[in-house]
PDB file of N, CA and C in Angstrom:
ATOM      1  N   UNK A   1     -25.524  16.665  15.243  1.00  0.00           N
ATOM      2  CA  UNK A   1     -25.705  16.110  13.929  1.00  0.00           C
ATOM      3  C   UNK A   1     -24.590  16.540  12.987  1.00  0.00           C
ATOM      4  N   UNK A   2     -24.117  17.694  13.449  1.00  0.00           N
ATOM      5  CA  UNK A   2     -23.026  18.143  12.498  1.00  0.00           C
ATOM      6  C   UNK A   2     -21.742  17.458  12.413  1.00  0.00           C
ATOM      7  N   UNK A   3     -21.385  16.452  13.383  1.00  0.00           N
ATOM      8  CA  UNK A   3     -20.253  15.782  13.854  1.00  0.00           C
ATOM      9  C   UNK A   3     -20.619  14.526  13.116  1.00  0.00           C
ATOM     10  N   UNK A   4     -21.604  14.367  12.624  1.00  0.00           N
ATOM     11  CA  UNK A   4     -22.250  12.960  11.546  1.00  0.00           C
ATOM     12  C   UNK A   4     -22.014  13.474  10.360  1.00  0.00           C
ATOM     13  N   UNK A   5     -22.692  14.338  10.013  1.00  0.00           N
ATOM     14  CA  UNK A   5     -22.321  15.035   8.560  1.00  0.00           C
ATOM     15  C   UNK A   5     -20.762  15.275   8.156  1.00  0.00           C
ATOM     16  N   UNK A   6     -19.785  15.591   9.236  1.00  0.00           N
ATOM     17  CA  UNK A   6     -18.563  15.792   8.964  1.00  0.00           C
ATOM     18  C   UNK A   6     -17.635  14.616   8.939  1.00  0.00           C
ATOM     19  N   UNK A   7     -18.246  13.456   9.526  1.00  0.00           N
ATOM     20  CA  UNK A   7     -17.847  12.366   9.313  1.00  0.00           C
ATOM     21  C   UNK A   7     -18.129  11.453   8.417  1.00  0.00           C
ATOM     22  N   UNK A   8     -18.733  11.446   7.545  1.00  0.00           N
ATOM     23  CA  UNK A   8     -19.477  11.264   6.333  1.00  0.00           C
ATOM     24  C   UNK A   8     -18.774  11.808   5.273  1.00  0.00           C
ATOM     25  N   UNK A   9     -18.333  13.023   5.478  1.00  0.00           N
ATOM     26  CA  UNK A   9     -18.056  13.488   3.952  1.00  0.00           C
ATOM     27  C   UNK A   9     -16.405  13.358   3.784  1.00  0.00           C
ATOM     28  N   UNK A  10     -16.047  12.296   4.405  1.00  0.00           N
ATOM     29  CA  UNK A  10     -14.442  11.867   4.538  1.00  0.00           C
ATOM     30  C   UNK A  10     -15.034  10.338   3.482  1.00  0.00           C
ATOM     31  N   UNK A  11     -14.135  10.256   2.599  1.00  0.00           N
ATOM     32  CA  UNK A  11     -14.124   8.941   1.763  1.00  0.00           C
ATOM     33  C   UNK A  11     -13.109   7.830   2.309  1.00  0.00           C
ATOM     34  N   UNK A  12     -12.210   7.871   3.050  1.00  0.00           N
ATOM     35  CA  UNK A  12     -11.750   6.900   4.051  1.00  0.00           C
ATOM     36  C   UNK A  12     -12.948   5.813   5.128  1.00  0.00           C
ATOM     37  N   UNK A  13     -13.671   7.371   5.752  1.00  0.00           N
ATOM     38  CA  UNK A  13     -15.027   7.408   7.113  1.00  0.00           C
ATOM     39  C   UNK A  13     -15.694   6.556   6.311  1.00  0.00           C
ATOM     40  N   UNK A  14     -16.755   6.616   4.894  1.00  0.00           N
ATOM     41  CA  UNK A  14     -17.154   6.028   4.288  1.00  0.00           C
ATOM     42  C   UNK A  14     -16.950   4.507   4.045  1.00  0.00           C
ATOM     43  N   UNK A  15     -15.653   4.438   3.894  1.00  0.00           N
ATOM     44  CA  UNK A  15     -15.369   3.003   3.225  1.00  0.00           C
ATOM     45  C   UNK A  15     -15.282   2.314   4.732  1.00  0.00           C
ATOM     46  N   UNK A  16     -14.954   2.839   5.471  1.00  0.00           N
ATOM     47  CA  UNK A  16     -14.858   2.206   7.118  1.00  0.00           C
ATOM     48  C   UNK A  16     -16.210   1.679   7.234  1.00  0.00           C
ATOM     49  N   UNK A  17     -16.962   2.481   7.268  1.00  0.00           N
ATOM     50  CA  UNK A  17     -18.448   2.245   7.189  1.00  0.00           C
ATOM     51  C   UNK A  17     -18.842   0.882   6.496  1.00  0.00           C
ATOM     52  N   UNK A  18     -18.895   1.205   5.371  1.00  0.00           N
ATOM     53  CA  UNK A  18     -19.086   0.461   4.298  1.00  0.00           C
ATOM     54  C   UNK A  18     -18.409  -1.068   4.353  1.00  0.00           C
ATOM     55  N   UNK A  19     -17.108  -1.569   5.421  1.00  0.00           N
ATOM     56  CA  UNK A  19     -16.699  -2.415   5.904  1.00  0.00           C
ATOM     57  C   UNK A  19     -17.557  -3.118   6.660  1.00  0.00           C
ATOM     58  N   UNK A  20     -18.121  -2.286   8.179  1.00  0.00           N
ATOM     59  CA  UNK A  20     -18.588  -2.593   9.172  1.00  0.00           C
ATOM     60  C   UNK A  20     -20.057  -3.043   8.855  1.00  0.00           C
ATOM     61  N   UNK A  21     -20.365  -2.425   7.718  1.00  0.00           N
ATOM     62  CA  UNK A  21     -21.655  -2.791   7.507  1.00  0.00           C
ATOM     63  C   UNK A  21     -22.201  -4.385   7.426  1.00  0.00           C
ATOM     64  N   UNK A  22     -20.430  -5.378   6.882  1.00  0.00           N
ATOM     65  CA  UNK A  22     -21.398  -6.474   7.046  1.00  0.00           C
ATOM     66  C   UNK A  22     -20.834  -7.305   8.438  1.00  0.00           C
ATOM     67  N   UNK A  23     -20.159  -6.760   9.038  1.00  0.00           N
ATOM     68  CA  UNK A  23     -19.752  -7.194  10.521  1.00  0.00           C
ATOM     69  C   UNK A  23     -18.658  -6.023  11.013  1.00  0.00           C
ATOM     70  N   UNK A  24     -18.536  -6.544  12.003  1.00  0.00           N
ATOM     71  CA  UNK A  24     -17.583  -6.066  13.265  1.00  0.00           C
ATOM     72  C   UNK A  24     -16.831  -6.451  12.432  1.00  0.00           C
ATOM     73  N   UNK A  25     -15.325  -5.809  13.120  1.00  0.00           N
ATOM     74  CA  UNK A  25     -14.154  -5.632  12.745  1.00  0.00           C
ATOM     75  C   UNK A  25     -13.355  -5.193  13.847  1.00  0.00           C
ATOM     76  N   UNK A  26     -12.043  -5.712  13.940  1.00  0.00           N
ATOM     77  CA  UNK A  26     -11.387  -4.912  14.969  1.00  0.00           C
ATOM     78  C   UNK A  26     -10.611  -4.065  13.625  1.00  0.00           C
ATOM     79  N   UNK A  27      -9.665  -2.997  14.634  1.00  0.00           N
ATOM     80  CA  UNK A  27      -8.605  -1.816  13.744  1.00  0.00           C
ATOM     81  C   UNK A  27      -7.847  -2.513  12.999  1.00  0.00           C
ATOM     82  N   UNK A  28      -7.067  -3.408  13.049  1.00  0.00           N
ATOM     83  CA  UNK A  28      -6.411  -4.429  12.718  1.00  0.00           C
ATOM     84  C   UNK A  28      -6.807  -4.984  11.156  1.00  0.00           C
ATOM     85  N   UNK A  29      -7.974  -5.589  11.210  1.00  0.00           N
ATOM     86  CA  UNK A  29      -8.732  -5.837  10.280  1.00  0.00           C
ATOM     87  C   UNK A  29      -9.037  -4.802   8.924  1.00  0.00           C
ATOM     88  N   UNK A  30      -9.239  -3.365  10.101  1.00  0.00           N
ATOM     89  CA  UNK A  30     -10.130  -2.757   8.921  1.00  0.00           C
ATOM     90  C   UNK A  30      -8.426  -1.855   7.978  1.00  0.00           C
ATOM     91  N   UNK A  31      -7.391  -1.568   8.703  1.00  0.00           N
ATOM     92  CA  UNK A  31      -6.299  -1.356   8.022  1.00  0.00           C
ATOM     93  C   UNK A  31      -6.228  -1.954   7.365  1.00  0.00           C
ATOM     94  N   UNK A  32      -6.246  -3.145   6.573  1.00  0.00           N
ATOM     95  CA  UNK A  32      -5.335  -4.402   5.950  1.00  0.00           C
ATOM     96  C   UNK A  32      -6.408  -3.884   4.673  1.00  0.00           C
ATOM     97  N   UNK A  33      -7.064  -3.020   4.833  1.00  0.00           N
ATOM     98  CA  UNK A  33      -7.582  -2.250   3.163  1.00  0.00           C
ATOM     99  C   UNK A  33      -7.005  -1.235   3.250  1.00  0.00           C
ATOM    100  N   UNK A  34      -6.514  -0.623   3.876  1.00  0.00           N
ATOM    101  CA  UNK A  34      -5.726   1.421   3.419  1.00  0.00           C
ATOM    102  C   UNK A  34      -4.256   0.723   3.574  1.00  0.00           C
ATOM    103  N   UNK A  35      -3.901   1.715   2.910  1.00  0.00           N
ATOM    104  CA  UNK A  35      -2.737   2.245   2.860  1.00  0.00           C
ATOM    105  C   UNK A  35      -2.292   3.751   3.449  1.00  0.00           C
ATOM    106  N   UNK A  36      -2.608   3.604   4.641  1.00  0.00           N
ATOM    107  CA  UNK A  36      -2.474   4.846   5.673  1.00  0.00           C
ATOM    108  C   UNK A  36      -1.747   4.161   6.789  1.00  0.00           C
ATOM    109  N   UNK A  37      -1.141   5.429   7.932  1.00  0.00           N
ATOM    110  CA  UNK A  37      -0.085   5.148   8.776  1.00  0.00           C
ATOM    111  C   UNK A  37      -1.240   4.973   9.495  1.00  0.00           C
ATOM    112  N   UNK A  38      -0.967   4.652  11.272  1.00  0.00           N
ATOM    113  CA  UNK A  38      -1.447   4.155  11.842  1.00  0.00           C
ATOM    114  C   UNK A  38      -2.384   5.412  12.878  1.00  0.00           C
ATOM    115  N   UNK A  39      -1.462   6.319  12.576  1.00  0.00           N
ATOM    116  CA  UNK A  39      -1.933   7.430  13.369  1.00  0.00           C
ATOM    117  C   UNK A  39      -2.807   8.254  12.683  1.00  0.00           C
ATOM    118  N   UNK A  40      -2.764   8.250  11.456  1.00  0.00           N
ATOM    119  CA  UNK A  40      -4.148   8.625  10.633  1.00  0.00           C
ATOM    120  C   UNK A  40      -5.192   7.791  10.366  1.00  0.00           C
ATOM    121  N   UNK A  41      -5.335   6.628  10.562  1.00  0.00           N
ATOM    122  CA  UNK A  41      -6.408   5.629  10.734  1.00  0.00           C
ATOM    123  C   UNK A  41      -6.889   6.022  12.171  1.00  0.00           C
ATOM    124  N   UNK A  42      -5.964   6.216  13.222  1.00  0.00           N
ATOM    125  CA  UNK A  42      -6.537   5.984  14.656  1.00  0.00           C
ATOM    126  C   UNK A  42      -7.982   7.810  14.639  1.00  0.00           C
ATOM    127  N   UNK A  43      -6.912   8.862  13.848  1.00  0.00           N
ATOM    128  CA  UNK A  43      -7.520  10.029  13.546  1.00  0.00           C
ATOM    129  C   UNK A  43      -9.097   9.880  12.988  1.00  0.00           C
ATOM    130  N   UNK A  44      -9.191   8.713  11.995  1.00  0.00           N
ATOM    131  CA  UNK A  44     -10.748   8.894  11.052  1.00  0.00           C
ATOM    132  C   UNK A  44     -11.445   7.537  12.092  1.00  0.00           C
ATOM    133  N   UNK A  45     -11.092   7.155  12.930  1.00  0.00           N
ATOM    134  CA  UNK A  45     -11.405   6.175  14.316  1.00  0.00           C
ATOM    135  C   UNK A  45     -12.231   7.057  15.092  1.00  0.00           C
ATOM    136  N   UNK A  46     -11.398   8.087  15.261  1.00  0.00           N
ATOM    137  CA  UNK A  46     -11.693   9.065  16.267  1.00  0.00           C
ATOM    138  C   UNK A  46     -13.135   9.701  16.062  1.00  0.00           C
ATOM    139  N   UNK A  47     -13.102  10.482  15.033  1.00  0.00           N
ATOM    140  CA  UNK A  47     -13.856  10.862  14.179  1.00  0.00           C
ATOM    141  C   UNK A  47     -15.296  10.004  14.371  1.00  0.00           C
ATOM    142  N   UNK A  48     -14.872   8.913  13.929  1.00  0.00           N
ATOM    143  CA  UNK A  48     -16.847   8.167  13.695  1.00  0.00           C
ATOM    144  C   UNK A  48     -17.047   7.943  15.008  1.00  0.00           C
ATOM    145  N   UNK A  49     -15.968   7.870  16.319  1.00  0.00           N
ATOM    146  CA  UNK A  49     -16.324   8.043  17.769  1.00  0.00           C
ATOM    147  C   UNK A  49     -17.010   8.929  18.162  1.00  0.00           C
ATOM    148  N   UNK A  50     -16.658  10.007  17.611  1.00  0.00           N
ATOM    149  CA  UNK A  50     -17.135  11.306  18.167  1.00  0.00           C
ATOM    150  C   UNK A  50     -19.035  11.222  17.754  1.00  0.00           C
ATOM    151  N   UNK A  51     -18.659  11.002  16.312  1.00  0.00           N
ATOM    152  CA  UNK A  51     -19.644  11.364  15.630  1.00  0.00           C
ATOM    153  C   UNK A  51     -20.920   9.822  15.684  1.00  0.00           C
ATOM    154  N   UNK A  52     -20.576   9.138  16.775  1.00  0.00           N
ATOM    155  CA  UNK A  52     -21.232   7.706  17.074  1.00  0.00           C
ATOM    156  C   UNK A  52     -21.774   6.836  15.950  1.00  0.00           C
ATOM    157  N   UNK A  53     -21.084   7.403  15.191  1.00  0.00           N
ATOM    158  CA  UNK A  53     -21.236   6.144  14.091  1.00  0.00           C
ATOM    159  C   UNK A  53     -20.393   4.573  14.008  1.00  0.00           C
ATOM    160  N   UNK A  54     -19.628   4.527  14.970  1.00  0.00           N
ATOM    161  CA  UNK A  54     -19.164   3.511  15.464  1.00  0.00           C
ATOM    162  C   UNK A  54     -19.210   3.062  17.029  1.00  0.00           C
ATOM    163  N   UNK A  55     -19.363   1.725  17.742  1.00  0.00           N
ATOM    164  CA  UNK A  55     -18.915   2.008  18.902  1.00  0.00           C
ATOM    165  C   UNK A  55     -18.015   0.985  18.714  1.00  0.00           C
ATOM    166  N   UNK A  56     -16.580   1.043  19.525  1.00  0.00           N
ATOM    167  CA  UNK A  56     -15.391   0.561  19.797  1.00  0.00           C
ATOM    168  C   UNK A  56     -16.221  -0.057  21.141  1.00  0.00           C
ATOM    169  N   UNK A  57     -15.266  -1.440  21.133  1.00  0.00           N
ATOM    170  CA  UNK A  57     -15.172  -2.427  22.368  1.00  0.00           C
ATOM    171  C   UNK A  57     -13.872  -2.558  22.489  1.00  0.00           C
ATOM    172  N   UNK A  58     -13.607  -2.424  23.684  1.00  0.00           N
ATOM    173  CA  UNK A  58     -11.901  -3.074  23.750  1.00  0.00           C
ATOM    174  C   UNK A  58     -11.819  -4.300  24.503  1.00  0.00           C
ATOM    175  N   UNK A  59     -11.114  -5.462  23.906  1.00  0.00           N
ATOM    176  CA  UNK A  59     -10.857  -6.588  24.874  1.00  0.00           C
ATOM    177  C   UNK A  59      -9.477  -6.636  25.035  1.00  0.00           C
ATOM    178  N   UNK A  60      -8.276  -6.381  25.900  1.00  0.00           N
ATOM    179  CA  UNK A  60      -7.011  -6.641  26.260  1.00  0.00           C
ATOM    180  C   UNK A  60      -6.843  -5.331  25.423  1.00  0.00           C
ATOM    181  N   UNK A  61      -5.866  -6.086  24.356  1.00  0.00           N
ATOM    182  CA  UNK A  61      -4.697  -5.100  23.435  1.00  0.00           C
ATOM    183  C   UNK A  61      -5.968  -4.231  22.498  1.00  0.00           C
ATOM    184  N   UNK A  62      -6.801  -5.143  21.692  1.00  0.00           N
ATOM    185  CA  UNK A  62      -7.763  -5.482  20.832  1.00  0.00           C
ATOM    186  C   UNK A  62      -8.793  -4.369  20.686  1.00  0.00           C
ATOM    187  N   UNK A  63      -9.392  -3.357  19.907  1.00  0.00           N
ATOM    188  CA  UNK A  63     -10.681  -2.619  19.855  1.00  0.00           C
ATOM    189  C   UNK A  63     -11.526  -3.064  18.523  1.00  0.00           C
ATOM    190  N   UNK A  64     -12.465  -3.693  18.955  1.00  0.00           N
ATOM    191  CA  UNK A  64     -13.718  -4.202  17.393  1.00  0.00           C
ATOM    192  C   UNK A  64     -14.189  -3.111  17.587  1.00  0.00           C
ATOM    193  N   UNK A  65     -14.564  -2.779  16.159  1.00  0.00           N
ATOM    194  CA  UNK A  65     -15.355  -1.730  15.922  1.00  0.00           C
ATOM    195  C   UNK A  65     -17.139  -2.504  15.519  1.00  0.00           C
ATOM    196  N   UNK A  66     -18.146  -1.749  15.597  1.00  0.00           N
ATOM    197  CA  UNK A  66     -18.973  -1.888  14.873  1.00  0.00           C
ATOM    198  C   UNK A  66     -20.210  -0.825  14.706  1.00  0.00           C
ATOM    199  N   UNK A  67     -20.747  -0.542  13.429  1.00  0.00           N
ATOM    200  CA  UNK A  67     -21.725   0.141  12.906  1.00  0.00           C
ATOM    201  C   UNK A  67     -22.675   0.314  13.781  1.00  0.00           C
ATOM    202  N   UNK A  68     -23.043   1.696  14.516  1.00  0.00           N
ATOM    203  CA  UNK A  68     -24.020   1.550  15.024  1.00  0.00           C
ATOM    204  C   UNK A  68     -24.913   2.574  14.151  1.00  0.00           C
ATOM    205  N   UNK A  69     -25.990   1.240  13.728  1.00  0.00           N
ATOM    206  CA  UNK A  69     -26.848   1.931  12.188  1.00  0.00           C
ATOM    207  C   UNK A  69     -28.500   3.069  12.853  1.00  0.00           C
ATOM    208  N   UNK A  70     -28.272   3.013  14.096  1.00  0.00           N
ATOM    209  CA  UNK A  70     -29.312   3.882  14.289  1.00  0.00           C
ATOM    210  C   UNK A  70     -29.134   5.517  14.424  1.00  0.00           C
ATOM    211  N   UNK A  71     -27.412   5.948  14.553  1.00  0.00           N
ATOM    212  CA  UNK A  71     -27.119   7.306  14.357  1.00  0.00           C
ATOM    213  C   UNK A  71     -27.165   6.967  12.739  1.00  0.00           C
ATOM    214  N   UNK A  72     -26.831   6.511  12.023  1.00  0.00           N
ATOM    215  CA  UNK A  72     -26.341   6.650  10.758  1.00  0.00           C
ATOM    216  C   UNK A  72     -27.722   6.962   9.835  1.00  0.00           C
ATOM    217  N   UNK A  73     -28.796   6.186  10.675  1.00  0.00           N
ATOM    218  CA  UNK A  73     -30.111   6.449   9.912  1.00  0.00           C
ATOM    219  C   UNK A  73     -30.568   7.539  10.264  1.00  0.00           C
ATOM    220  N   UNK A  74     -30.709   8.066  11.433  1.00  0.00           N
ATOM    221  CA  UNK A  74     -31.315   9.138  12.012  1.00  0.00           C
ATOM    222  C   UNK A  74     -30.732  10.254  11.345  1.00  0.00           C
ATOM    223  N   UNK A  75     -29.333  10.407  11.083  1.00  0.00           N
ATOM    224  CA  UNK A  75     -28.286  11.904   9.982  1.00  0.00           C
ATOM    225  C   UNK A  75     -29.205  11.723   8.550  1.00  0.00           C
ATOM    226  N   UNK A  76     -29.475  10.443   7.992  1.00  0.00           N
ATOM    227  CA  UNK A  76     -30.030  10.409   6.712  1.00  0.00           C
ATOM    228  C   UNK A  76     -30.997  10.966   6.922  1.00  0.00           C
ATOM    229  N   UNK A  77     -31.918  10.205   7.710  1.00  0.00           N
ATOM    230  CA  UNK A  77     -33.719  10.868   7.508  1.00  0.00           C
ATOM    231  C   UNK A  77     -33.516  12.566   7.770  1.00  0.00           C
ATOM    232  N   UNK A  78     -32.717  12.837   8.707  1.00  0.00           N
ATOM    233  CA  UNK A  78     -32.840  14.425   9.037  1.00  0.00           C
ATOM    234  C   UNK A  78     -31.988  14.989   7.640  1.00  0.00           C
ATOM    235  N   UNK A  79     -31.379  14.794   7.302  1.00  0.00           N
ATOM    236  CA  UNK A  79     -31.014  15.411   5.500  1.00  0.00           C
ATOM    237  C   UNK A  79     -31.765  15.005   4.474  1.00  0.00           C
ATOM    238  N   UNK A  80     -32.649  13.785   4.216  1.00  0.00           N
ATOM    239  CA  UNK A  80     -33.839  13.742   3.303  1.00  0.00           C
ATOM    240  C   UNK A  80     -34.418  15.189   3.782  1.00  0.00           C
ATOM    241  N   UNK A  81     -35.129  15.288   5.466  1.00  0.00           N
ATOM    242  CA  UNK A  81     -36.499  15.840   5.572  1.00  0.00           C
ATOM    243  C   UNK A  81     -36.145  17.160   5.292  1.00  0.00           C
ATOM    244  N   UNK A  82     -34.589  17.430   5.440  1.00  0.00           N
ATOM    245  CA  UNK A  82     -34.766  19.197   5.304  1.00  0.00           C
ATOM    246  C   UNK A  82     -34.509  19.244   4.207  1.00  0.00           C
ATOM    247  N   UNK A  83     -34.062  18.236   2.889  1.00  0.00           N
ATOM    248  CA  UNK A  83     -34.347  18.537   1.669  1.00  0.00           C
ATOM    249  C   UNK A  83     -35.766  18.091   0.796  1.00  0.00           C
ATOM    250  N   UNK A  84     -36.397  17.805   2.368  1.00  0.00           N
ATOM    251  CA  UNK A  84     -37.881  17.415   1.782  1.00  0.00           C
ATOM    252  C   UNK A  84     -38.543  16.204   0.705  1.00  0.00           C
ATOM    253  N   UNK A  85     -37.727  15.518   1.317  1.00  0.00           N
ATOM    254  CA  UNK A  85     -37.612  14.347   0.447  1.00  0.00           C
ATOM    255  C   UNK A  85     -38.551  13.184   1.090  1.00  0.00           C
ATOM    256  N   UNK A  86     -38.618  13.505   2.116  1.00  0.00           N
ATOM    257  CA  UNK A  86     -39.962  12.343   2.805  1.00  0.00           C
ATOM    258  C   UNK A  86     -41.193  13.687   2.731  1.00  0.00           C
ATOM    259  N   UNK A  87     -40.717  14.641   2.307  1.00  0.00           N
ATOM    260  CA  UNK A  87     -42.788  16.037   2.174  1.00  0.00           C
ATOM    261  C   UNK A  87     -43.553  14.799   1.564  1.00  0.00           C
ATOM    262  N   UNK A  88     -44.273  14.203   1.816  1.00  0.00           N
ATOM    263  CA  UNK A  88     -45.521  13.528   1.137  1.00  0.00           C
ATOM    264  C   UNK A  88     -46.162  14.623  -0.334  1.00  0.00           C
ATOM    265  N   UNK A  89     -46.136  15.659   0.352  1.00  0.00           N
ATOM    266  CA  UNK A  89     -46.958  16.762  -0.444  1.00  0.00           C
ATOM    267  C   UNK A  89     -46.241  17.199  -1.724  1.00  0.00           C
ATOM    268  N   UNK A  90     -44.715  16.746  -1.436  1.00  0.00           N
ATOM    269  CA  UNK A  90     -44.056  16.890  -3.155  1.00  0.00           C
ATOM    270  C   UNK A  90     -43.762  16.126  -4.009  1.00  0.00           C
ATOM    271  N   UNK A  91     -43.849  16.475  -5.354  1.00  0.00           N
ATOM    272  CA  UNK A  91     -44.081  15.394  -6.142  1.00  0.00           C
ATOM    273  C   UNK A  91     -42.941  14.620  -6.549  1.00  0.00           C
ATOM    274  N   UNK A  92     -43.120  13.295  -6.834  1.00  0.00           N
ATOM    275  CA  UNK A  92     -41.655  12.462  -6.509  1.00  0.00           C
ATOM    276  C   UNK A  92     -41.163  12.882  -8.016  1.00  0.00           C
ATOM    277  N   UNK A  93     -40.089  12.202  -8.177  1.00  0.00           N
ATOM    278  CA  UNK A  93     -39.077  12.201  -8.941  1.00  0.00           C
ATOM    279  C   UNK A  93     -39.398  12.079 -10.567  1.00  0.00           C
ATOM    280  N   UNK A  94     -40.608  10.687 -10.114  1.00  0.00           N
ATOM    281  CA  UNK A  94     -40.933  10.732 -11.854  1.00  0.00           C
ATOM    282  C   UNK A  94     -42.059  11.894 -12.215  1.00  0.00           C
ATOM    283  N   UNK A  95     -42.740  12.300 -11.150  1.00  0.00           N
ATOM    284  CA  UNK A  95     -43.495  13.750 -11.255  1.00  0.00           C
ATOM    285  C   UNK A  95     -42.922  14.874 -11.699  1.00  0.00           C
ATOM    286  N   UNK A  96     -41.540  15.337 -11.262  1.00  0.00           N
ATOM    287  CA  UNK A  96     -40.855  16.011 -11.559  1.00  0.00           C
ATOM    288  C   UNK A  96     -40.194  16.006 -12.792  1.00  0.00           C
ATOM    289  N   UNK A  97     -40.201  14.939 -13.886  1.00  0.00           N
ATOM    290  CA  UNK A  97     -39.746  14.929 -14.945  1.00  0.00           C
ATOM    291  C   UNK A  97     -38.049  14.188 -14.595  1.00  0.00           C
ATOM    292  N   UNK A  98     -37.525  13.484 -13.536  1.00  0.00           N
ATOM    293  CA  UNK A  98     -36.061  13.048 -13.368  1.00  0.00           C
ATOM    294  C   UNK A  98     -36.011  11.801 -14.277  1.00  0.00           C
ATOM    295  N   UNK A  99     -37.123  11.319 -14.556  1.00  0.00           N
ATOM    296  CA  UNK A  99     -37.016  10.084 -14.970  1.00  0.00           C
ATOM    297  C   UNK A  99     -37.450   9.589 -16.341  1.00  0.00           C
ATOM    298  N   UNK A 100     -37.019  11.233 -17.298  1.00  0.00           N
ATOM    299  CA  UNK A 100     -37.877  11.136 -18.624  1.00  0.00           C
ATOM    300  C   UNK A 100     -36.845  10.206 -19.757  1.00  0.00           C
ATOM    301  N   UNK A 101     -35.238   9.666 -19.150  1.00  0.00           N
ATOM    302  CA  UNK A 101     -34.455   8.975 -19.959  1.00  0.00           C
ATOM    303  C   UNK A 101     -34.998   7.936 -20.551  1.00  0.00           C
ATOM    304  N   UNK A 102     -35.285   7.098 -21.401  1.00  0.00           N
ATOM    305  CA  UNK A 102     -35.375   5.759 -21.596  1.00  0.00           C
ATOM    306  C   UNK A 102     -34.717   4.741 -21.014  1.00  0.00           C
ATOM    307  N   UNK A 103     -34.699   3.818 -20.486  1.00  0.00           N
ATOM    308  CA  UNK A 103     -33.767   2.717 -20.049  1.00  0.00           C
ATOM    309  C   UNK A 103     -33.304   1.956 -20.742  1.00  0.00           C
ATOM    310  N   UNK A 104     -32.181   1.726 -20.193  1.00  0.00           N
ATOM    311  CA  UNK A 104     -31.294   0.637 -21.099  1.00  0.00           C
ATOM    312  C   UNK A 104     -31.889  -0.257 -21.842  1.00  0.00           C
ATOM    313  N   UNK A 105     -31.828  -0.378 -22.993  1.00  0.00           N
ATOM    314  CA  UNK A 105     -32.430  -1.208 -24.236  1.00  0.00           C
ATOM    315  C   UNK A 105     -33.884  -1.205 -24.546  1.00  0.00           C
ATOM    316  N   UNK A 106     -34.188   0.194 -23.639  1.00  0.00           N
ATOM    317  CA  UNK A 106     -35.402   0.546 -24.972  1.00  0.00           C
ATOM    318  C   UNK A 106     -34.836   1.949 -25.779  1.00  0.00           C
ATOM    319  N   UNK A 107     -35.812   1.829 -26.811  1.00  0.00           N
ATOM    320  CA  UNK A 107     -35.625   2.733 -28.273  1.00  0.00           C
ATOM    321  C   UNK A 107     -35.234   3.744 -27.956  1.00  0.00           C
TER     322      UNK A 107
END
């Protein structure tokens, strides 16, 4: 899990993510948003490999990437639960007083 968490807290890893989320992509594709060399893209590649937040397909020359959202959920729920955020038994947010602001365009 720690190889999820460490891949996560890269803001490159993120926006990769955040690509794939609404399709596949090959490398190709997902460069033509950074402005990074090729060998540091292949580096934060590596990375969500390790950390299976992506799986790579290769056809010929070609590797699509795509989101595989069931590690990505499983790192979340296990960092809610150890910050106790799914405890049933604690009191949510507006219990706690987080939510005593007014909202936009009331008094």
């Amino acid at each position: 899990m720690s190889e999820v968490y460490r891949a996560l807290a890269d803001p490159t890893r993120r926006r990769i993510l955040e690509l794939l989320r609404d399709r596949e992509m090959n490398a190709g594709e997902i460069a033509e948003h950074f402005s990074l060399a090729k060998p540091t893209l292949s580096g934060h590649f590596a990375v969500l490999r390790e950390a299976g937040l992506v799986s790579p397909e290769k056809t010929g020359t070609t590797i699509v990437y795509r989101l595989n959202v069931s590690v990505l959920e499983e790192a979340l729920m296990a960092l809610m639960g150890a910050f106790k955020f799914l405890d049933p038994k604690s009191p949510s947010r507006h219990e706690r007083g987080a939510l005593t602001e007014p909202h936009k365009g009331e008094g």
